[in-house]
Protein backbone atom coordinates (compact mmCIF):
# COMPACT_ATOMS: atom_id res chain seq x y z
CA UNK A 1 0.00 0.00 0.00
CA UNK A 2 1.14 3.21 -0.38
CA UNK A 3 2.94 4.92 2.94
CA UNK A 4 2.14 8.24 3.79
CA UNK A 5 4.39 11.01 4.66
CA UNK A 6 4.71 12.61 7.43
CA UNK A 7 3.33 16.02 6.69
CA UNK A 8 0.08 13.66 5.51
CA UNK A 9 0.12 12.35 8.64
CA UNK A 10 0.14 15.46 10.66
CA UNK A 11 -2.15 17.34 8.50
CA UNK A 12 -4.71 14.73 8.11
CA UNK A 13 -5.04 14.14 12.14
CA UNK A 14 -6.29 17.90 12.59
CA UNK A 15 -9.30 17.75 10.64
CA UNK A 16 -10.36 13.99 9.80
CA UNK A 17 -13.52 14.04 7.56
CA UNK A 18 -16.43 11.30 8.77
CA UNK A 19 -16.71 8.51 6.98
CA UNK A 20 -18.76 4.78 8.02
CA UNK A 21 -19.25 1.63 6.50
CA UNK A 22 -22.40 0.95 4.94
CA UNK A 23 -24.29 -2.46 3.78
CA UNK A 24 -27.68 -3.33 2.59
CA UNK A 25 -27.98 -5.54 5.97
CA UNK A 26 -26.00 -5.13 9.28
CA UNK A 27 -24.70 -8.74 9.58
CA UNK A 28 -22.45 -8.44 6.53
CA UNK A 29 -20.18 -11.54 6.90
CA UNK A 30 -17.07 -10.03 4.71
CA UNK A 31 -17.22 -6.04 5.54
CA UNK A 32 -14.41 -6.84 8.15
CA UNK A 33 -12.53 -9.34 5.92
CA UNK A 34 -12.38 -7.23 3.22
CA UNK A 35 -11.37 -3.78 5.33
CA UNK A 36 -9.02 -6.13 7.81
CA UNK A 37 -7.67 -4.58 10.84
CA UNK A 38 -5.03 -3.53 9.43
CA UNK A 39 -6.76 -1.75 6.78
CA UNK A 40 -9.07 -0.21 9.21
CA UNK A 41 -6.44 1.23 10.97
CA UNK A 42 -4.94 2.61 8.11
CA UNK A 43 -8.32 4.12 7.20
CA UNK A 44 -8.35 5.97 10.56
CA UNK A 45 -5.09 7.81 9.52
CA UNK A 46 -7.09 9.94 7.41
CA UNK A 47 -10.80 9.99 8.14
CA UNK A 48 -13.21 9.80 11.35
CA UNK A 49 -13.81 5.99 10.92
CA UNK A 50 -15.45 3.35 13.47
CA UNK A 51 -15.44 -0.44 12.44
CA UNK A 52 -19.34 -0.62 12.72
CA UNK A 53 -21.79 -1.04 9.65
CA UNK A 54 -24.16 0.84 9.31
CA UNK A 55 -27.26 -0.47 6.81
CA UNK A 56 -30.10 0.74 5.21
CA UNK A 57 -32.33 0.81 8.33
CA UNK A 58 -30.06 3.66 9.96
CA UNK A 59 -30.55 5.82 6.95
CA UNK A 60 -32.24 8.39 9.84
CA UNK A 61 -28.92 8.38 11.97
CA UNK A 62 -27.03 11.56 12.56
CA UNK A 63 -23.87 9.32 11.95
CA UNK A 64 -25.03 8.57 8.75
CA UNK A 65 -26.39 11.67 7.81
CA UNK A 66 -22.89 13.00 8.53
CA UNK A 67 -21.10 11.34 6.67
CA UNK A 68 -18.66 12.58 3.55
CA UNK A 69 -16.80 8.96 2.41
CA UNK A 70 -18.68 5.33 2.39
CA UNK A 71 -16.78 2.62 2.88
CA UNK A 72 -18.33 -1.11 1.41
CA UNK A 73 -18.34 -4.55 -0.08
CA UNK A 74 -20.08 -7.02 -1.41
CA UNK A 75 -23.91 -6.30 0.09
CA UNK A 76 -23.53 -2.56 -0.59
CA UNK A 77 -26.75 -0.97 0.07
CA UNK A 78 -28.76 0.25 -3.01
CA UNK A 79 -30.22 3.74 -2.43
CA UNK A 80 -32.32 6.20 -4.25
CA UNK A 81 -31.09 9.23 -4.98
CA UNK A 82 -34.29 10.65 -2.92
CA UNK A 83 -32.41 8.28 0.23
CA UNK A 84 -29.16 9.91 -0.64
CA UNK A 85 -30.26 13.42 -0.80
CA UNK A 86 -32.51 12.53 2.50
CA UNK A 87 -30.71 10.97 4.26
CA UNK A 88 -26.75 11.61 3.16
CA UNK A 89 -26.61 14.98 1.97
CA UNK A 90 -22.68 15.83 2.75
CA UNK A 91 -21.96 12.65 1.06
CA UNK A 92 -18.74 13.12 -1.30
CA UNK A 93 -17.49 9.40 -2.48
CA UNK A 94 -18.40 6.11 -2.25
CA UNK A 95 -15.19 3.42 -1.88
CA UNK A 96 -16.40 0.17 -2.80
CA UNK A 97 -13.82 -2.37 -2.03
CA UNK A 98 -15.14 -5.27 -4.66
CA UNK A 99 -16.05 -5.57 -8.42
CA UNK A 100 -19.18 -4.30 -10.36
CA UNK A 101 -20.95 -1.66 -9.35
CA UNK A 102 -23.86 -2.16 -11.65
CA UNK A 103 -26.27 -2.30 -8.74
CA UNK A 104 -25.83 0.78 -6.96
CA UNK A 105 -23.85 3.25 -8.72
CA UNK A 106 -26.31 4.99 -10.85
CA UNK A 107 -28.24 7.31 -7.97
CA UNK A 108 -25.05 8.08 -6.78
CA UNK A 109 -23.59 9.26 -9.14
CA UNK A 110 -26.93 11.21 -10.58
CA UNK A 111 -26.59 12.67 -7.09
CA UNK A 112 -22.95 14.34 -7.75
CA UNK A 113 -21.51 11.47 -5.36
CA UNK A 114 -18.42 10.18 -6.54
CA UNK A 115 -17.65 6.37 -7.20
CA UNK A 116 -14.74 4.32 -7.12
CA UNK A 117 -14.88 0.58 -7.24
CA UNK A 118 -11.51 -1.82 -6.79
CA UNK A 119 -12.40 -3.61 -10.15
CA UNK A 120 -8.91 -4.02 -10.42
CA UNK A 121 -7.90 -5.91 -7.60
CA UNK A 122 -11.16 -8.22 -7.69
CA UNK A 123 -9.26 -8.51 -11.74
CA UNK A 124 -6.01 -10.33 -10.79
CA UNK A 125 -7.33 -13.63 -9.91
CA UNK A 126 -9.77 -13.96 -11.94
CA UNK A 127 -6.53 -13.52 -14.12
CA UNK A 128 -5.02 -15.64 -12.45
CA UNK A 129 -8.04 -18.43 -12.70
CA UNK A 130 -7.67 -17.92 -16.46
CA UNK A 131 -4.47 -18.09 -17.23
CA UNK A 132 -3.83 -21.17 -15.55
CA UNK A 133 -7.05 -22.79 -17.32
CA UNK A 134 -5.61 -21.56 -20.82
CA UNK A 135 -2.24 -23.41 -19.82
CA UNK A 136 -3.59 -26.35 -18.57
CA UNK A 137 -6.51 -26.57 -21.42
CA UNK A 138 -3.59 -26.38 -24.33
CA UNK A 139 -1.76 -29.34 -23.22
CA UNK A 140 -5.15 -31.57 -22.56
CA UNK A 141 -4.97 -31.29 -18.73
CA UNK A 142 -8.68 -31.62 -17.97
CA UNK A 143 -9.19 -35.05 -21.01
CA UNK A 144 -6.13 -36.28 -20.32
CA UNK A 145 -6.86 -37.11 -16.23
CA UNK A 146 -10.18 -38.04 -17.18
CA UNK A 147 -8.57 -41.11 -19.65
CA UNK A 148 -5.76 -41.73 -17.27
CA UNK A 149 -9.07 -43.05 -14.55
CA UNK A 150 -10.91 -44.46 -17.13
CA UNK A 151 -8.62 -45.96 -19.59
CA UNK A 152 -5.10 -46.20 -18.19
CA UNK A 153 -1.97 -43.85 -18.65
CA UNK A 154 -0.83 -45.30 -22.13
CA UNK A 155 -4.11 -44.09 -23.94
CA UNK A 156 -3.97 -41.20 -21.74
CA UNK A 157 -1.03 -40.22 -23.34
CA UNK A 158 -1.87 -40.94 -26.66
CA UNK A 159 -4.80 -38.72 -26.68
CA UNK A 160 -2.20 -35.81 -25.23
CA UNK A 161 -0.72 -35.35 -28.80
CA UNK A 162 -4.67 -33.97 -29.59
CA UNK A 163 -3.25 -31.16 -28.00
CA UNK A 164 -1.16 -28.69 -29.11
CA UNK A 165 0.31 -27.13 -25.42
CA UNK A 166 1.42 -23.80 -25.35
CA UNK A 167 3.63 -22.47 -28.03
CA UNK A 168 2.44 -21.22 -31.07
CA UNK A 169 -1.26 -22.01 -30.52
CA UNK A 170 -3.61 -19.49 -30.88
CA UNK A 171 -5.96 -18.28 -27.74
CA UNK A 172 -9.02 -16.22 -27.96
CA UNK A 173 -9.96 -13.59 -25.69
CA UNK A 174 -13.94 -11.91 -26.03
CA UNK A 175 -14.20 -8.67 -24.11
CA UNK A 176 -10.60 -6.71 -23.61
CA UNK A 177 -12.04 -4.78 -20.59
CA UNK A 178 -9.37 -4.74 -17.44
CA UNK A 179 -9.73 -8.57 -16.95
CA UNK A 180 -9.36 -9.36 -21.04
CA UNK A 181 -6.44 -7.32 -21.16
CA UNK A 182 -4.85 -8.34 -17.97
CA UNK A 183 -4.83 -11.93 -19.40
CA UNK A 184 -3.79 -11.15 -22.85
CA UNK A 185 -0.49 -9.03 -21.09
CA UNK A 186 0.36 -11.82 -19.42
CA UNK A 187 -0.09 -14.33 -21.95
CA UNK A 188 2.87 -12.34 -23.91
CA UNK A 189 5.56 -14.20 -21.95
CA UNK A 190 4.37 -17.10 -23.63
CA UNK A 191 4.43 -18.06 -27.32
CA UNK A 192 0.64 -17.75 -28.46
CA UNK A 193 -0.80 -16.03 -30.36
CA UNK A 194 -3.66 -14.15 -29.22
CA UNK A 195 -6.74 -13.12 -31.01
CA UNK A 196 -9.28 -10.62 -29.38
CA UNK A 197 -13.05 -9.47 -30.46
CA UNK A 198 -14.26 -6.70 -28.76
CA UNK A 199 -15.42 -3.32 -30.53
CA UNK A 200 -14.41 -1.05 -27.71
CA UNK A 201 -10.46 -1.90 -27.94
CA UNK A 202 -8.69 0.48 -30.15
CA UNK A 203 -6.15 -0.68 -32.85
CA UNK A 204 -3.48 0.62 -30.31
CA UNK A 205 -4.51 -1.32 -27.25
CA UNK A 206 -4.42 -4.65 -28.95
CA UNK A 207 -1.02 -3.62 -30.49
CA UNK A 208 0.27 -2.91 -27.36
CA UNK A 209 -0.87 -6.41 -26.06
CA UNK A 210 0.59 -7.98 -28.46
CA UNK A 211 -2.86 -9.25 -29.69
CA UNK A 212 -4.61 -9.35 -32.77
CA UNK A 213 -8.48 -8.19 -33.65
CA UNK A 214 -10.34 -11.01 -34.88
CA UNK A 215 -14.57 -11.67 -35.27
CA UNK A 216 -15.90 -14.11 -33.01
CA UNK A 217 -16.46 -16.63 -35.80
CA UNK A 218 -12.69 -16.39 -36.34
CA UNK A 219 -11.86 -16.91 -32.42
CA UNK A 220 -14.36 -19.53 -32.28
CA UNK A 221 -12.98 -21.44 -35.25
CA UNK A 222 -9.03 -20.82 -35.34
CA UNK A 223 -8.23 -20.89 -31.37
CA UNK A 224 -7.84 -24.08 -29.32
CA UNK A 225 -8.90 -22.03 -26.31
CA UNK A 226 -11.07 -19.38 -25.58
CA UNK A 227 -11.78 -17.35 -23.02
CA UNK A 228 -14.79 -15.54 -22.54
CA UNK A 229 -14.57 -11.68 -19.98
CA UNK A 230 -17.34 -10.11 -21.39
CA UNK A 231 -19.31 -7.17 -19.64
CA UNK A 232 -22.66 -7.98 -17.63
CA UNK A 233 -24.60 -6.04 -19.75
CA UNK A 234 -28.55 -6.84 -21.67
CA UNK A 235 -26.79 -6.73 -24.87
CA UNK A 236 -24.61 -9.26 -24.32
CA UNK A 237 -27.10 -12.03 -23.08
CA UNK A 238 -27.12 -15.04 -25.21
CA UNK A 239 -24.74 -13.62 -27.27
CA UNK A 240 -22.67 -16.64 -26.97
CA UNK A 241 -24.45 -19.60 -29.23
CA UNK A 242 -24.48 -22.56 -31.02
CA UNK A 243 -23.39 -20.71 -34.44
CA UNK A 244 -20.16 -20.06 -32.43
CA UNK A 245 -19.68 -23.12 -30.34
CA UNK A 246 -20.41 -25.49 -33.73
CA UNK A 247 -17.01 -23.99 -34.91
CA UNK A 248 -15.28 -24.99 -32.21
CA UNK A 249 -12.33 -27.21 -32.69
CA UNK A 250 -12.14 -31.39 -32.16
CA UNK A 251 -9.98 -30.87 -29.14
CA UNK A 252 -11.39 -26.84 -27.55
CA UNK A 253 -11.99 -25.89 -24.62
CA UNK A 254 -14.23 -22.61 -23.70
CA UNK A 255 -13.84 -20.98 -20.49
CA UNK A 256 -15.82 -19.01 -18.83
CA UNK A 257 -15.31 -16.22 -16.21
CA UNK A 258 -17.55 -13.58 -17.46
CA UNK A 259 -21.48 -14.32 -16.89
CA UNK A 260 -23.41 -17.48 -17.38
CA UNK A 261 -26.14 -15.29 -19.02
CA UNK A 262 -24.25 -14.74 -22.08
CA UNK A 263 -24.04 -18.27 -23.05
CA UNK A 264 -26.41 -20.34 -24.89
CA UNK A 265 -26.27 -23.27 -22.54
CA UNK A 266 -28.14 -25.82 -24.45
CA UNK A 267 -25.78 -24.52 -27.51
CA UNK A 268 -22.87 -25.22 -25.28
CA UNK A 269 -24.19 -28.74 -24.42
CA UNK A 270 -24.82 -29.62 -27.73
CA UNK A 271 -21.33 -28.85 -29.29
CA UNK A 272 -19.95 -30.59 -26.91
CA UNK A 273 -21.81 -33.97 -27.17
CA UNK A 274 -21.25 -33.39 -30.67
CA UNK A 275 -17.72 -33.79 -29.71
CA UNK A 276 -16.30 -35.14 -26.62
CA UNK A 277 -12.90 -33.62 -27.33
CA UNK A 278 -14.12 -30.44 -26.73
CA UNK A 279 -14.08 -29.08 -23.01
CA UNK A 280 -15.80 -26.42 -20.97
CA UNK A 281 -14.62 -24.86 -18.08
CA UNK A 282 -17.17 -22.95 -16.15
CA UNK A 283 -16.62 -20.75 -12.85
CA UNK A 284 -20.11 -18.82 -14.00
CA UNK A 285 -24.06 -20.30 -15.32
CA UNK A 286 -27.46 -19.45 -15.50
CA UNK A 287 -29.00 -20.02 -13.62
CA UNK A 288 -26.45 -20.35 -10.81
CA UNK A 289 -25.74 -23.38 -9.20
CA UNK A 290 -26.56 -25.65 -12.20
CA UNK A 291 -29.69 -28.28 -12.04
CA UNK A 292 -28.04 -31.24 -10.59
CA UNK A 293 -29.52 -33.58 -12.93
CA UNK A 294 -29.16 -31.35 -15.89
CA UNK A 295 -26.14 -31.97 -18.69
CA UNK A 296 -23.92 -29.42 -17.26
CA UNK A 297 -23.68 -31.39 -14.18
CA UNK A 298 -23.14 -34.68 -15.81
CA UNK A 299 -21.12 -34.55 -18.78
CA UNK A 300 -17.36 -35.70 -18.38
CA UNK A 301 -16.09 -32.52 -20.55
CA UNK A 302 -17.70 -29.77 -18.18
CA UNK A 303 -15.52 -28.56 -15.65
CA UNK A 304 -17.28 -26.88 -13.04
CA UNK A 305 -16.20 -24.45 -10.54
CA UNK A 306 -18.24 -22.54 -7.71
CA UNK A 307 -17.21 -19.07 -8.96
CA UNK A 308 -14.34 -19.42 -7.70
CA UNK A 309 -12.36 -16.64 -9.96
CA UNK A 310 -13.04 -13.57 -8.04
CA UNK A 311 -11.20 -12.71 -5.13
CA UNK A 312 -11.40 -14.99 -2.17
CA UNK A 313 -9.51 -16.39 0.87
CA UNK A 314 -6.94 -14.03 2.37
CA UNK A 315 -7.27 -12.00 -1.52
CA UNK A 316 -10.44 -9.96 -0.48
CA UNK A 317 -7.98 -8.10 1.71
CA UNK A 318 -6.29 -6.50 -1.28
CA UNK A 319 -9.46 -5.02 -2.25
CA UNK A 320 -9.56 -3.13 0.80
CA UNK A 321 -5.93 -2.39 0.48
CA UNK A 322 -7.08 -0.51 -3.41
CA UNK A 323 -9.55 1.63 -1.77
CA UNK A 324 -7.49 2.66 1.47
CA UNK A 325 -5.11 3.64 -1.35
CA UNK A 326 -7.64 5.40 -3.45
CA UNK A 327 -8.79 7.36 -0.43
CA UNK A 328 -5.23 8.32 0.20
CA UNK A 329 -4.89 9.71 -3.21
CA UNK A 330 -8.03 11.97 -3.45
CA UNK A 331 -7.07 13.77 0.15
CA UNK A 332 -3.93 14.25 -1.37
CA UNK A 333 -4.94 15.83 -4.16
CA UNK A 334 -4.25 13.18 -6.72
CA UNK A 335 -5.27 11.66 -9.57
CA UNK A 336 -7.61 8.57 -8.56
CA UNK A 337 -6.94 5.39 -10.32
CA UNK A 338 -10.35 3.97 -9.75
CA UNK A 339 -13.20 6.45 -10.34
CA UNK A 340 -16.57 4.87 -12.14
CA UNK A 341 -17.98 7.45 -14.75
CA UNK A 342 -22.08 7.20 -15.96
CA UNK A 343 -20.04 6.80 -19.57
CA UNK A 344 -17.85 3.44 -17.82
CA UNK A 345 -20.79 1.47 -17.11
CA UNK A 346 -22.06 1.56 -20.21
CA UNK A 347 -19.27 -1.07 -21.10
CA UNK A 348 -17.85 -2.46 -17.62
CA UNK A 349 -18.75 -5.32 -15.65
């Protein structure tokens, strides 16, 4: 995190702003995971700051009413911007130590309340997740255990050579938001080549990545893995279908990370009976948790995961860790690394 100085110090203990934690219910079971001890304490360096939540019921409190900086997670309250001008009227910024803020944002920033969200630390496992899937699908990882169970190690690794591994194969990322291009950086240390659809990445982005633009019938067709980081938006729903996953080829896999909304599930299912090469790897679906006794629970080339990607364990901390740091930044006058605009959620998660 970054340290402050000692002039910060000083000048920030003689006139601390207020500032609470809020949540949509009091018992919120990761406010205090996610803003640790430490990172409490290193929020009361610079602001008027109690480890108590505060939730929708205590919009009426004079310590909510008083308040200039929010502090939340995961649970965040949704209010209206008649509840924030009620209820919260010295209100300046809202630090929201997780992911999307699709849920909540909009009032508050129609109110003139700032927004800043630590999208990017909730993005580096989730980069993490997929970059190890990629590596592990291109050498036949998930088929190849499966055979060694069912049919022994020597057609296990027979059906390996199926599989290209990792060096010269091509990869395909959909959606080059901050997860997208997170995964495409770090897939430069390796020798792929990377192909990318998504309308909102400038020639000079994907240059920079080292990636190429490509349609999704070309990802879909040319790339023996492909990885899907799409925004959460309506437009993207079903976008994902059996068109595309018909092209796949004999020995794909598909991952998904993004939302289980913009798949065509029964497309999915299909392509892959069609051809048991194929694999899926799925931390997201829709609905979520799959049926039980539906094909997405059953068939031997679905790998599932319990949504897993995000930030979890001792990595919710670092979200914290962002916003303490973003908070540090705006009473020091600069530039915020974070901030949500009306124009970013038109195209973010």
């Amino acid at each position: 995190m970054i340290q402050p100085s000692e002039t910060e110090r000083t000048e920030t203990a003689v006139n601390k702003p207020y500032a609470i934690f809020l949540s949509q219910e009091k018992e919120n079971e990761h406010m205090f995971k996610v803003f640790s001890a430490d990172v409490v304490s290193r929020l009361q360096e610079y602001v008027d700051i109690e480890p108590v939540i505060y939730c929708a019921d205590d919009l009426a409190l004079p310590e909510v009413q008083r308040a200039e900086y929010v502090f939340a997670t995961w649970g965040m309250a949704g209010l209206s911007e008649e509840q924030i001008a009620a209820y919260m009227p010295k209100l300046k910024r809202v630090f929201y130590a997780a992911g999307s803020v699709q849920d909540f944002a909009r009032p508050f920033l129609n109110s003139g309340v700032a927004v800043h969200s630590a999208w990017a630390a909730n993005a580096v496992p989730v980069v993490e997740y997929t970059v190890a899937q990629i590596l592990l699908a291109n050498v036949g990882f998930y088929q190849s255990s499966a055979w060694y169970k069912n049919n022994g190690y020597d057609a296990a690794h027979a059906a390996c050579w199926a599989y290209p591994g990792n060096f010269k194969v091509k990869v395909g990322i959909i959606g080059c938001g901050m997860i997208g291009s997170m995964v495409c950086d770090r897939l430069k240390q390796y020798r792929v080549e990377v192909l990318v659809s998504d309308p909102f990445a400038s020639d000079e982005k994907l240059q920079a990545l080292g990636a190429k633009r490509a349609t999704l019938e070309e990802i879909f067709s040319q790339c023996q893995t492909i990885s899907n980081h799409t925004a959460n938006l309506p437009q993207t729903v079903g976008m994902l279908h059996g068109g595309l996953f018909d092209l796949m080829l004999p020995s794909a896999t598909f991952i998904n990370t993004g939302r289980g909304a913009q798949v065509v599930e029964d497309d999915l299912v299909a392509a892959l009976e069609a051809e048991p090469g194929r694999t899926a790897v799925l931390d997201v679906t829709h609905p979520e948790p799959v049926d039980p006794e539906g094909k997405l629970a059953n068939l031997p080339n679905v790998i599932l995961t319990p949504h897993i990607a995000g930030s979890s364990g001792n990595e919710i901390e670092r979200m914290g860790e962002y916003m303490a740091d973003e908070l540090v930044r705006h009473l020091s006058g600069e530039d915020c690394l974070y901030s949500v605009s009306m124009k970013m959620l038109e195209t973010m998660a």
